[in-house]
Protein backbone atom coordinates (compact mmCIF):
# COMPACT_ATOMS: atom_id res chain seq x y z
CA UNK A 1 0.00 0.00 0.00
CA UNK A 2 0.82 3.41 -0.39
CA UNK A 3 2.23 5.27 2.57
CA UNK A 4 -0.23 8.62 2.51
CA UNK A 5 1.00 11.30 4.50
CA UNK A 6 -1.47 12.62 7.50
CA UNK A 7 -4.32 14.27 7.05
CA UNK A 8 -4.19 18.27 8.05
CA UNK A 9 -8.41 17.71 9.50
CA UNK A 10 -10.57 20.73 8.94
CA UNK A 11 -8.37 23.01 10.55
CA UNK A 12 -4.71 21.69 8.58
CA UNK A 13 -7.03 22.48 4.98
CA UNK A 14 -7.97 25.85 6.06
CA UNK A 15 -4.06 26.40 6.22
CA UNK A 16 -3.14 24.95 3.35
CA UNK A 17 -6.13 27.04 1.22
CA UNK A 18 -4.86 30.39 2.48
CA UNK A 19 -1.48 29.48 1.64
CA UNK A 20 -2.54 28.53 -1.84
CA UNK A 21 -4.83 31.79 -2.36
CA UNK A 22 -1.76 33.54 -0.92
CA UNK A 23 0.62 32.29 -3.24
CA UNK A 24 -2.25 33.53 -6.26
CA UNK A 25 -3.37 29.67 -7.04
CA UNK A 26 -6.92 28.75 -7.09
CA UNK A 27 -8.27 26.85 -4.61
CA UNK A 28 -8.26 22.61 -5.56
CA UNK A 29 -11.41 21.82 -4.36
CA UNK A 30 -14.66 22.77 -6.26
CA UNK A 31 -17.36 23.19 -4.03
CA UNK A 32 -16.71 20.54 -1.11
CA UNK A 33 -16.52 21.46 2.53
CA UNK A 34 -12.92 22.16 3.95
CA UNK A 35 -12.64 18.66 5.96
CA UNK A 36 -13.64 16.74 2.70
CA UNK A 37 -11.34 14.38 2.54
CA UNK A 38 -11.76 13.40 6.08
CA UNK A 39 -14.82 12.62 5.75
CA UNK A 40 -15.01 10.06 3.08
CA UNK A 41 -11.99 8.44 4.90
CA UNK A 42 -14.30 8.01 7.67
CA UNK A 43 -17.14 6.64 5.13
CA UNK A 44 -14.63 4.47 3.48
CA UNK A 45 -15.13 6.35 0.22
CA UNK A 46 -12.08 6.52 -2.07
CA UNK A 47 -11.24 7.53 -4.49
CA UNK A 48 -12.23 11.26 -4.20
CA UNK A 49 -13.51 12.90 -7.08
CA UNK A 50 -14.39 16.78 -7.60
CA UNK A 51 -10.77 18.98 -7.57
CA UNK A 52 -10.92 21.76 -9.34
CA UNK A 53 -8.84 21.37 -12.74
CA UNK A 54 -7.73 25.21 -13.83
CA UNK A 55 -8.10 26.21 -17.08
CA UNK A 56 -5.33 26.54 -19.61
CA UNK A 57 -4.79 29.95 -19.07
CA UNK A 58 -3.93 29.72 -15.61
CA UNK A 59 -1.68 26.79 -15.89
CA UNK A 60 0.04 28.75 -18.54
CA UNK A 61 0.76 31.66 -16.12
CA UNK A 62 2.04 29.34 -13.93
CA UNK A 63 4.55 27.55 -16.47
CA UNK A 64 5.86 30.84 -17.24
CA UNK A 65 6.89 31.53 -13.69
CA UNK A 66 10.26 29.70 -14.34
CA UNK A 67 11.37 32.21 -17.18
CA UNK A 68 14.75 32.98 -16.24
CA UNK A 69 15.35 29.58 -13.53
CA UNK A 70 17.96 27.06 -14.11
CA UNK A 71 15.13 24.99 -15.48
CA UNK A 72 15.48 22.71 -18.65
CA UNK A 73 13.31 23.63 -21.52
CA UNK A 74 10.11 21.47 -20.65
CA UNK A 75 6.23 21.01 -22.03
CA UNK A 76 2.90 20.89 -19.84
CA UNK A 77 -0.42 19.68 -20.58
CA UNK A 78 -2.53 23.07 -20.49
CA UNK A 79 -5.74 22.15 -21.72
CA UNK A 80 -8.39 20.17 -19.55
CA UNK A 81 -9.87 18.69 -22.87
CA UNK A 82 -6.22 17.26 -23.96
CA UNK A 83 -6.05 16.11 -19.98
CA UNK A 84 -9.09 14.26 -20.29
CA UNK A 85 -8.07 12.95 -23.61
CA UNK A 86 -4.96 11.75 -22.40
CA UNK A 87 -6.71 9.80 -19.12
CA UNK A 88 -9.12 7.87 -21.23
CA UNK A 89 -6.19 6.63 -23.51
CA UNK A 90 -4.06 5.99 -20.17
CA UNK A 91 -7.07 3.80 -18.72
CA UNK A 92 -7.93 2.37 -22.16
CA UNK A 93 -7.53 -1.06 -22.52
CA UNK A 94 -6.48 -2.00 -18.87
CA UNK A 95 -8.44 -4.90 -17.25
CA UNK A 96 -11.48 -3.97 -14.42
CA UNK A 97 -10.03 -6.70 -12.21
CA UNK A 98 -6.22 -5.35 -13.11
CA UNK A 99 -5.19 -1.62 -12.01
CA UNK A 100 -1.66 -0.85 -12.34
CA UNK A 101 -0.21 1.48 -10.63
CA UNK A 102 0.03 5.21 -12.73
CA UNK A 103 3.31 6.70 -12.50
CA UNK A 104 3.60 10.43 -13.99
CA UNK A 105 6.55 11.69 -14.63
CA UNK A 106 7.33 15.51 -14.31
CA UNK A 107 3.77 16.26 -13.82
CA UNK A 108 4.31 20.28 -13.29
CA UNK A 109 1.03 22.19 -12.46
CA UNK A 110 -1.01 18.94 -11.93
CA UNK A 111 -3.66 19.35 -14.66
CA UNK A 112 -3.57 15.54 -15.85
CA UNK A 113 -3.19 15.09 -12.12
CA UNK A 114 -6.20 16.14 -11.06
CA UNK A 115 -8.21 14.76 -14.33
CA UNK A 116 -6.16 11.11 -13.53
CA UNK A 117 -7.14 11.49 -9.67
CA UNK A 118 -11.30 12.94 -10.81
CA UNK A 119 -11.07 9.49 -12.47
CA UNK A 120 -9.98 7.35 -9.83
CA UNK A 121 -7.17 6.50 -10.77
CA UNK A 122 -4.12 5.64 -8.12
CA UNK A 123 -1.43 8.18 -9.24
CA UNK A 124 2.51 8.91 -8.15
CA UNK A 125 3.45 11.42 -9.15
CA UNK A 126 7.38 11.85 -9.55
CA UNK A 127 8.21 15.99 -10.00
CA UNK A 128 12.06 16.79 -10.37
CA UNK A 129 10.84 21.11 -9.85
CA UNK A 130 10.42 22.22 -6.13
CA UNK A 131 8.82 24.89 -7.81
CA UNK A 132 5.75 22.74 -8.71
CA UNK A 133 6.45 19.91 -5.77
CA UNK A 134 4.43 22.12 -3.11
CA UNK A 135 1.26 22.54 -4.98
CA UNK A 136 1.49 18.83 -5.87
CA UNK A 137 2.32 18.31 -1.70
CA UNK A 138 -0.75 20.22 -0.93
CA UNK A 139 -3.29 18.16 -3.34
CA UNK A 140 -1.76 14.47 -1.99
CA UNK A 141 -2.43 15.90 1.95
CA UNK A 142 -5.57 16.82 1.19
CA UNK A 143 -6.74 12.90 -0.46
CA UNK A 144 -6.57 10.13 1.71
CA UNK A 145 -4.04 7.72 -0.38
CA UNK A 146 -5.00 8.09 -3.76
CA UNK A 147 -1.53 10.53 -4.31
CA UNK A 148 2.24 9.54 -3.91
CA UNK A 149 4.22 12.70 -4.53
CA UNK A 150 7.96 11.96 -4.27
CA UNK A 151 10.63 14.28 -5.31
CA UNK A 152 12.69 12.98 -8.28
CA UNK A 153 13.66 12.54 -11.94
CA UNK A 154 12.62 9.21 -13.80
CA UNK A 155 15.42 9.63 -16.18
CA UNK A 156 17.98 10.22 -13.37
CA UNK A 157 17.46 6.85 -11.63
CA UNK A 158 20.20 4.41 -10.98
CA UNK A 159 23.07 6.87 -12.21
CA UNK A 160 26.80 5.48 -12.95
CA UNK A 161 29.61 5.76 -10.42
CA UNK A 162 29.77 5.28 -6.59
CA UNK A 163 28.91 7.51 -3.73
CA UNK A 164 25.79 8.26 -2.61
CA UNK A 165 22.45 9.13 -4.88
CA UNK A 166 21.83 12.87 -4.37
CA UNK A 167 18.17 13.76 -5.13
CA UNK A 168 16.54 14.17 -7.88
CA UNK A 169 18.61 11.35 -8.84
CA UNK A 170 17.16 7.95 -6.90
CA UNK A 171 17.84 4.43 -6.99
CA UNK A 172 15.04 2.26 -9.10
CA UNK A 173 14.55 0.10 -5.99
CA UNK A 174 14.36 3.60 -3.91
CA UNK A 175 11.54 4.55 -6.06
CA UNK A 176 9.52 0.87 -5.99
CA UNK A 177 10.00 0.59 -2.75
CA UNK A 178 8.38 4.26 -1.97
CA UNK A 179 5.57 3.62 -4.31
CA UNK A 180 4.93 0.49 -2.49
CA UNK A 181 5.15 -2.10 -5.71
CA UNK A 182 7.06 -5.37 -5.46
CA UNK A 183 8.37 -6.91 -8.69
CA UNK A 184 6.87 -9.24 -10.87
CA UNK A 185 7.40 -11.94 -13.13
CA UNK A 186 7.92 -11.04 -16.56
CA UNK A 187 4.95 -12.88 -18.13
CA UNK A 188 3.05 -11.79 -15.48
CA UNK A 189 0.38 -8.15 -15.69
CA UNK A 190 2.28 -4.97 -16.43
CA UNK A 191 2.55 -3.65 -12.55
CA UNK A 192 2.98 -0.01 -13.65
CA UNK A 193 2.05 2.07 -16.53
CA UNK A 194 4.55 5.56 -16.84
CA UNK A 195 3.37 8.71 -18.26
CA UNK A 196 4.95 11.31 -19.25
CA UNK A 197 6.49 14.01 -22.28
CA UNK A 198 9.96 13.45 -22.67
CA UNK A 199 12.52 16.59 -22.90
CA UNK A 200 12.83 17.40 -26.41
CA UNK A 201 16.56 17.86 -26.47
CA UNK A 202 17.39 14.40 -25.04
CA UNK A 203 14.64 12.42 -26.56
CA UNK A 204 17.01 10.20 -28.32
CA UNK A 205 19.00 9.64 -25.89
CA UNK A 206 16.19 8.49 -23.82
CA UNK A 207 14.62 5.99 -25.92
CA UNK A 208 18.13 4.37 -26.50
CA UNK A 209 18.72 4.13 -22.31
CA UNK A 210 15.65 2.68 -21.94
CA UNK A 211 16.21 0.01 -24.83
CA UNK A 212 19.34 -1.14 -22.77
CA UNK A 213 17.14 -1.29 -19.81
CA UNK A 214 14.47 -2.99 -21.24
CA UNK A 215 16.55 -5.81 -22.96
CA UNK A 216 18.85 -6.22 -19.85
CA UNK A 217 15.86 -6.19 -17.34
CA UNK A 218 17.79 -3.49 -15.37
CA UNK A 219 16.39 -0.95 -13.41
CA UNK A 220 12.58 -0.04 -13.66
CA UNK A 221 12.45 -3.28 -15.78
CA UNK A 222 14.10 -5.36 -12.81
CA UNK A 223 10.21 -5.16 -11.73
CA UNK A 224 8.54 -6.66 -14.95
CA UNK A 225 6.88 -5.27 -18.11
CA UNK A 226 6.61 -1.61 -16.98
CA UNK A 227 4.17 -0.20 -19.84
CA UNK A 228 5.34 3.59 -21.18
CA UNK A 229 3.34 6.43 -22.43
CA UNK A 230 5.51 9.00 -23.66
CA UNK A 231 4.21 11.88 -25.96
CA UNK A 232 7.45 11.74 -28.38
CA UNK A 233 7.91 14.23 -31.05
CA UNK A 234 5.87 12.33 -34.59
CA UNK A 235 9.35 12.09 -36.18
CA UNK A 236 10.82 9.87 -33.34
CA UNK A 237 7.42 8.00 -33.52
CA UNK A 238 7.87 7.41 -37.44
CA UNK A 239 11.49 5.88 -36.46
CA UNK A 240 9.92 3.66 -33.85
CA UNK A 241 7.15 2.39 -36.75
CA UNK A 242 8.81 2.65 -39.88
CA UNK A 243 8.74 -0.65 -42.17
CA UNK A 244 12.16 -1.72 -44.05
CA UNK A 245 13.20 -0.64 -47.22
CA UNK A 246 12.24 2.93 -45.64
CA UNK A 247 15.52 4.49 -46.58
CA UNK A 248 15.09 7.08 -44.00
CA UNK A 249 13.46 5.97 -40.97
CA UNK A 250 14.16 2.38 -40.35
CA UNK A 251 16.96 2.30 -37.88
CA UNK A 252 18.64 0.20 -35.34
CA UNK A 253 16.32 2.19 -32.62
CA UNK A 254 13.50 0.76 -35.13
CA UNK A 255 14.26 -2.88 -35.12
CA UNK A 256 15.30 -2.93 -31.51
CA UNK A 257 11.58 -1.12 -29.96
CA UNK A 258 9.48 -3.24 -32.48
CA UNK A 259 11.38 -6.98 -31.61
CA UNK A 260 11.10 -5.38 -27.35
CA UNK A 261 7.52 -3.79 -27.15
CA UNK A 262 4.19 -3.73 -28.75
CA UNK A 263 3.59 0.19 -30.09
CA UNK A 264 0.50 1.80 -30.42
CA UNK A 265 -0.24 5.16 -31.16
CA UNK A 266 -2.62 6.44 -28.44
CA UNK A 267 -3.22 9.94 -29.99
CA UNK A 268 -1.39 13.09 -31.81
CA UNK A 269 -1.51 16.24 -30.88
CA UNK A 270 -0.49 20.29 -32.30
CA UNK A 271 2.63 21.47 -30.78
CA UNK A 272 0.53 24.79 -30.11
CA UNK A 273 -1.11 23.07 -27.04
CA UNK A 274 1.16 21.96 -24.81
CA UNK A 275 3.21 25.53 -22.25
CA UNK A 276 6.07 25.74 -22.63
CA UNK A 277 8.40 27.61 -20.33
CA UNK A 278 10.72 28.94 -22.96
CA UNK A 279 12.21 32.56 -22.39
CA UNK A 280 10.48 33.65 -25.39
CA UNK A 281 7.34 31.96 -25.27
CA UNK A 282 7.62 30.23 -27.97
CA UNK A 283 6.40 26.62 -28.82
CA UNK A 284 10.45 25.77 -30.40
CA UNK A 285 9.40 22.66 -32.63
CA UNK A 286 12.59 20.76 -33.68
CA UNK A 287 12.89 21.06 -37.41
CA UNK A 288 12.79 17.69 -39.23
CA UNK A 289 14.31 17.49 -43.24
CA UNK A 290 12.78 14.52 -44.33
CA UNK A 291 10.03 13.04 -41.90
CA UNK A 292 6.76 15.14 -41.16
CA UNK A 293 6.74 16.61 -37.28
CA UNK A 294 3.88 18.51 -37.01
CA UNK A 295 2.65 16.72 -33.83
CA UNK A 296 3.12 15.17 -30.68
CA UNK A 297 2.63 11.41 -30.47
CA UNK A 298 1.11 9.99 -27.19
CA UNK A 299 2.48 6.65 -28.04
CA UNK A 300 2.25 3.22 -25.89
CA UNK A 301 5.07 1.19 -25.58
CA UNK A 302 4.54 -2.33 -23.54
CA UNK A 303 7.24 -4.76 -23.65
CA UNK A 304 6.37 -8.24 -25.09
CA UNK A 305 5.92 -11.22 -22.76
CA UNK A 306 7.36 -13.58 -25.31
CA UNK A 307 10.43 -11.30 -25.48
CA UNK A 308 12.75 -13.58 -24.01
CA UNK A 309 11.88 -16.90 -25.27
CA UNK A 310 14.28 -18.51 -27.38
CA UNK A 311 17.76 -17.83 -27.89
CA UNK A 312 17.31 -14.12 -26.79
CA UNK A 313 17.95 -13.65 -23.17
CA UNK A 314 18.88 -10.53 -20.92
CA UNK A 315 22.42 -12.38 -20.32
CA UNK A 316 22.99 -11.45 -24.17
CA UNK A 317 20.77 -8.98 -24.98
CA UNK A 318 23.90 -6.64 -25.57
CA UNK A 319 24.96 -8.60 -28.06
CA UNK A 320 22.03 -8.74 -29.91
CA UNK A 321 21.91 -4.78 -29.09
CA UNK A 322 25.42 -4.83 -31.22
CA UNK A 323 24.20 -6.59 -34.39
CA UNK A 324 21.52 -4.53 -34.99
CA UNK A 325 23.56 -1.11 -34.31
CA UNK A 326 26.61 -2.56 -37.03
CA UNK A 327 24.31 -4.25 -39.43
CA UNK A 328 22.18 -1.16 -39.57
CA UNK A 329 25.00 1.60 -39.46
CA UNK A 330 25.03 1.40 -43.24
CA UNK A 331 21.59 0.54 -44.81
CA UNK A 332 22.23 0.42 -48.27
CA UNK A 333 25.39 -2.42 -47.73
CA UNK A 334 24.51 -6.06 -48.53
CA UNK A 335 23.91 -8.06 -45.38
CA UNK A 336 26.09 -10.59 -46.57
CA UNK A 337 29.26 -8.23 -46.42
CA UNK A 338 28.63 -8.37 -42.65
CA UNK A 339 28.11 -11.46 -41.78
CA UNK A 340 31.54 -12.52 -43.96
CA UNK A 341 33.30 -10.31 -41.96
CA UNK A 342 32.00 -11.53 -38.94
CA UNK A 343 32.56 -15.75 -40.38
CA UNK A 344 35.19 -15.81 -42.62
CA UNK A 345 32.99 -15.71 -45.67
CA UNK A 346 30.50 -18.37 -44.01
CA UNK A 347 27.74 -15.77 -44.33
CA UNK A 348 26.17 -17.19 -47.73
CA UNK A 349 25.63 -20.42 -45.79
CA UNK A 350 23.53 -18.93 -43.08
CA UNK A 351 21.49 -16.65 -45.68
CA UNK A 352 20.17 -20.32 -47.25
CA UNK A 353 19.48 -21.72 -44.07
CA UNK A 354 17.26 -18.69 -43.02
CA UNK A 355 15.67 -18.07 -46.58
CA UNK A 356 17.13 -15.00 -47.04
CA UNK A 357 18.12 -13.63 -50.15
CA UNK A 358 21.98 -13.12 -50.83
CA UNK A 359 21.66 -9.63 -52.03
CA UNK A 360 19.71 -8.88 -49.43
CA UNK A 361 20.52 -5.21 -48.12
CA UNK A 362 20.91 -5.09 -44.33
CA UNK A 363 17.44 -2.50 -44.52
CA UNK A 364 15.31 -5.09 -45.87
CA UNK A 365 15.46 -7.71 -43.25
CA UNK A 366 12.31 -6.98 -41.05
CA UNK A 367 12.56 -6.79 -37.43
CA UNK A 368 11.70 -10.14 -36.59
CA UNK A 369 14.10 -11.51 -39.23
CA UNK A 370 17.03 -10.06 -37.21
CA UNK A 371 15.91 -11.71 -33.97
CA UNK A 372 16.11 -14.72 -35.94
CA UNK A 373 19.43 -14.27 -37.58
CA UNK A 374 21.01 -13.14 -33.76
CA UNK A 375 19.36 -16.63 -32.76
CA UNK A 376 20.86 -18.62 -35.56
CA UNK A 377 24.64 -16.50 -34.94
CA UNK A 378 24.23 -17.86 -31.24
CA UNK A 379 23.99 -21.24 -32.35
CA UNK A 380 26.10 -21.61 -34.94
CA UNK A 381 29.49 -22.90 -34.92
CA UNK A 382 30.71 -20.51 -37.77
CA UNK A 383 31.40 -17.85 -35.38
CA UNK A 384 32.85 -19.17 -32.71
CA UNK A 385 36.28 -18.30 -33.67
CA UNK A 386 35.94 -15.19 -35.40
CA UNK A 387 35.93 -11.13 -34.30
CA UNK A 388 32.37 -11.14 -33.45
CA UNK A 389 32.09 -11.25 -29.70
CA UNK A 390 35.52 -9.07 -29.31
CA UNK A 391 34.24 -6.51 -31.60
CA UNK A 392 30.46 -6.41 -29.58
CA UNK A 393 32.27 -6.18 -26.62
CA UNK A 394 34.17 -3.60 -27.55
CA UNK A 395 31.18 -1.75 -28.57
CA UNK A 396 29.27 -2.19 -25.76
CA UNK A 397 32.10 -0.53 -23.66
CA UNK A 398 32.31 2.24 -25.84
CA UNK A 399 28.29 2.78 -25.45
C-alpha cells in the first residue's frame, strides 16, 4: 500500500487554502466542505472525485513563472480537454479486475493530475521542480491515499559511479520501494504504466537508455513489463514504426523497440497546445528534413511477454543490441558483407538456411528476421572463432 501522508483535518485544509490563495493559485477543491477528505476516509469512500482542474490559461501563467530559472526547456499539458483525452487513452484497454499502478513523470502544475485522480485512478506522481512539488504536496495531503508525490527525476534513476544518490537522482529500488510495488514476473500483468512528455533535447537519448534497460531487465524493468506512455515528437514515432526498405526511418532504434515492445499510437496532438516555459514563449518545434513533425505522439510502448523466449535472453541482450547497431549503421550495404566479416565468408551459408536472399541489403530484413538471424549466430558454430564477440564487446564498452 501506499504510505499517505497525515491528514491536516478541517483546521490543517484551512491552512493549506490560504497558503494557496496567498501564493495567487486557485483553490483545488470545487465546491466541497474544507474537511472533505476526512470525511469520506471516515465513510470508506475513495477515491475522491471533484478537484478543481484550472483552465489553460492559468496553468500557462504558472509555467511561465520559471522564465529565467535554471530549469530545462520542458512542455505541460494546459488544456483540460487534452487532460481528459490523455486519461481515457491511459485507462484504455487495462483490465477492471487489473489496475496498475500510474506513474507520472514531471507532472508540473497537476492538470492531468487532477483529471487522472477525478477518475480514480491511483497516481505517483514523480516531480524533479520544487517549484511545482508544493502545490502537488498540498493536493496528496488533502486525499486520503489516492496521491504519492515523491521528489525525483525518472530519467535520473540508478546513475553510474559510486557515492551516494543525491536527489533528484534515486535508486530504481528507492523509487519501488516508496511507491509500495514489489516486482513481478515477466509474463506476469504490467505492474505499472509511466506517463509522461519526454525533454525534447534528449529524446534520443532516452529511448536508446531505456532500450538497454528494457533488454537487460535493469532498473525499472528489474520489476517486470513496466508499460510507457511517452508523448514523443511524430518524427521519433515514425522511427519507432517505420517498415524496411524505408531508406530514411528504419533504424537500429526501429528494429530494436518493435522486436522489445508492442507500439501503439494512443493519440497526436499540435505542438501549439502543450506551455512551454521557454524565455520567449515560444512553442520551439525541432525542425525535421525529411520526416513530417507537425505533432506530438502519445504513443504506448509495452514490452512483449514472449520477449525472451528462445535464444534471446537478458544475459545477451547486448549482443544482440550490437548486431543490430553494425548491421544497420550502413543501410544500403549487402547483409552478406557483414556477416563474412563476422565468419570468414561463411555468411552465404547462413542466408540459405534462413531463406534470405543473398543480395539482401541489411534494410530489408524486417525486425523479426534479425531476432532470428542473432538466434541462428548464437547457435552456430561458424562464429565461434571469429571477431564477433571481441568486436560487440568492444562496442558495448564504448556505449
Amino acid at each position: 500500500m501506499l504510505a499517505g501522508r497525515a491528514l491536516p483535518g478541517a483546521a490543517g485544509c484551512r491552512r493549506l487554502l490560504a497558503t494557496a490563495q496567498a501564493a495567487g493559485l486557485r483553490p483545488l477543491l470545487c465546491g466541497l466542505p474544507l474537511c472533505w477528505a476526512t470525511a469520506r476516509r471516515a465513510a470508506g469512500q475513495w477515491p475522491s472525485p471533484g478537484l478543481q482542474v484550472p483552465e489553460a490559461s492559468e496553468t500557462e501563467w504558472l509555467v511561465q513563472q520559471l522564465q529565467g530559472t535554471a530549469v530545462p526547456f520542458r512542455r505541460f499539458i494546459a488544456c483540460p480537454q487534452l487532460a481528459r483525452t490523455v486519461q481515457r487513452c491511459l485507462q484504455g484497454g487495462a483490465s477492471p479486475d487489473h489496475q496498475p499502478v500510474l506513474l507520472e513523470y514531471a507532472p508540473g502544475p497537476g492538470i492531468l493530475t487532477r483529471t487522472l485522480l477525478n477518475a480514480g485512478v491511483r497516481v505517483v506522481a514523480l516531480e524533479s521542480n520544487s517549484a511545482f512539488l508544493q502545490n502537488l504536496q498540498s493536493l496528496e495531503n488533502s486525499l486520503d491515499g489516492q496521491l504519492k508525490v515523491i521528489y525525483g527525476d525518472l530519467f535520473r534513476l540508478d546513475p553510474l559511479g559510486t557515492g551516494p544518490v543525491k536527489p533528484p537522482a534515486m535508486c530504481s529500488d528507492q523509487l519501488f520501494e516508496t511507491m509500495g510495488v514489489a516486482a513481478v514476473p515477466w509474463r506476469a500483468d504490467v505492474p505499472v504504466k509511466i506517463f509522461g512528455i519526454l525533454q525534447q533535447r534528449k529524446e534520443r537519448n532516452i529511448l536508446w537508455r531505456l532500450l538497454f534497460a528494457l533488454y537487460e531487465c535493469s532498473s525499472i524493468f528489474r520489476y517486470g513489463r513496466i508499460e510507457l506512455n511517452f508523448f514523443i515528437s511524430e518524427k521519433e514515432y515514425k522511427v519507432l514504426t517505420a517498415k524496411p526498405k524505408d531508406a530514411r526511418a528504419y533504424q537500429a532504434l526501429t528494429v530494436l523497440w518493435q522486436v522489445g515492445c508492442e507500439i501503439q499510437l494512443l493519440h497526436m496532438e499540435p505542438w501549439s497546445s502543450f506551455a512551454t516555459n521557454s524565455k520567449n514563449g515560444g512553442l520551439a518545434v525541432p525542425k525535421a528534413m525529411w520526416l513530417p513533425n507537425d505533432h506530438l505522439c502519445l504513443v504506448r510502448l509495452t514490452p512483449r511477454q514472449d520477449l525472451f523466449t528462445g535464444g534471446l535472453k537478458p544475459t545477451n541482450s547486448l549482443a544482440f543490441i550490437f548486431t543490430v547497431k553494425q548491421c544497420l549503421a550502413k543501410p544500403k550495404s549487402k547483409l552478406i558483407d557483414r556477416l563474412n566479416s563476422w565468419s570468414l565468408d561463411k555468411g552465404g551459408k547462413m542466408l540459405t538456411e534462413l531463406e534470405i536472399p543473398q543480395n539482401a541489403r541489411t534494410r530489408d530484413l524486417c525486425p523479426e528476421g534479425y531476432r532470428r538471424l542473432f538466434e541462428a549466430l548464437q547457435t552456430s558454430d561458424m562464429f565461434t572463432e571469429t571477431w564477433f564477440h571481441d568486436d560487440g564487446l568492444e562496442s558495448i564498452r564504448s556505449v
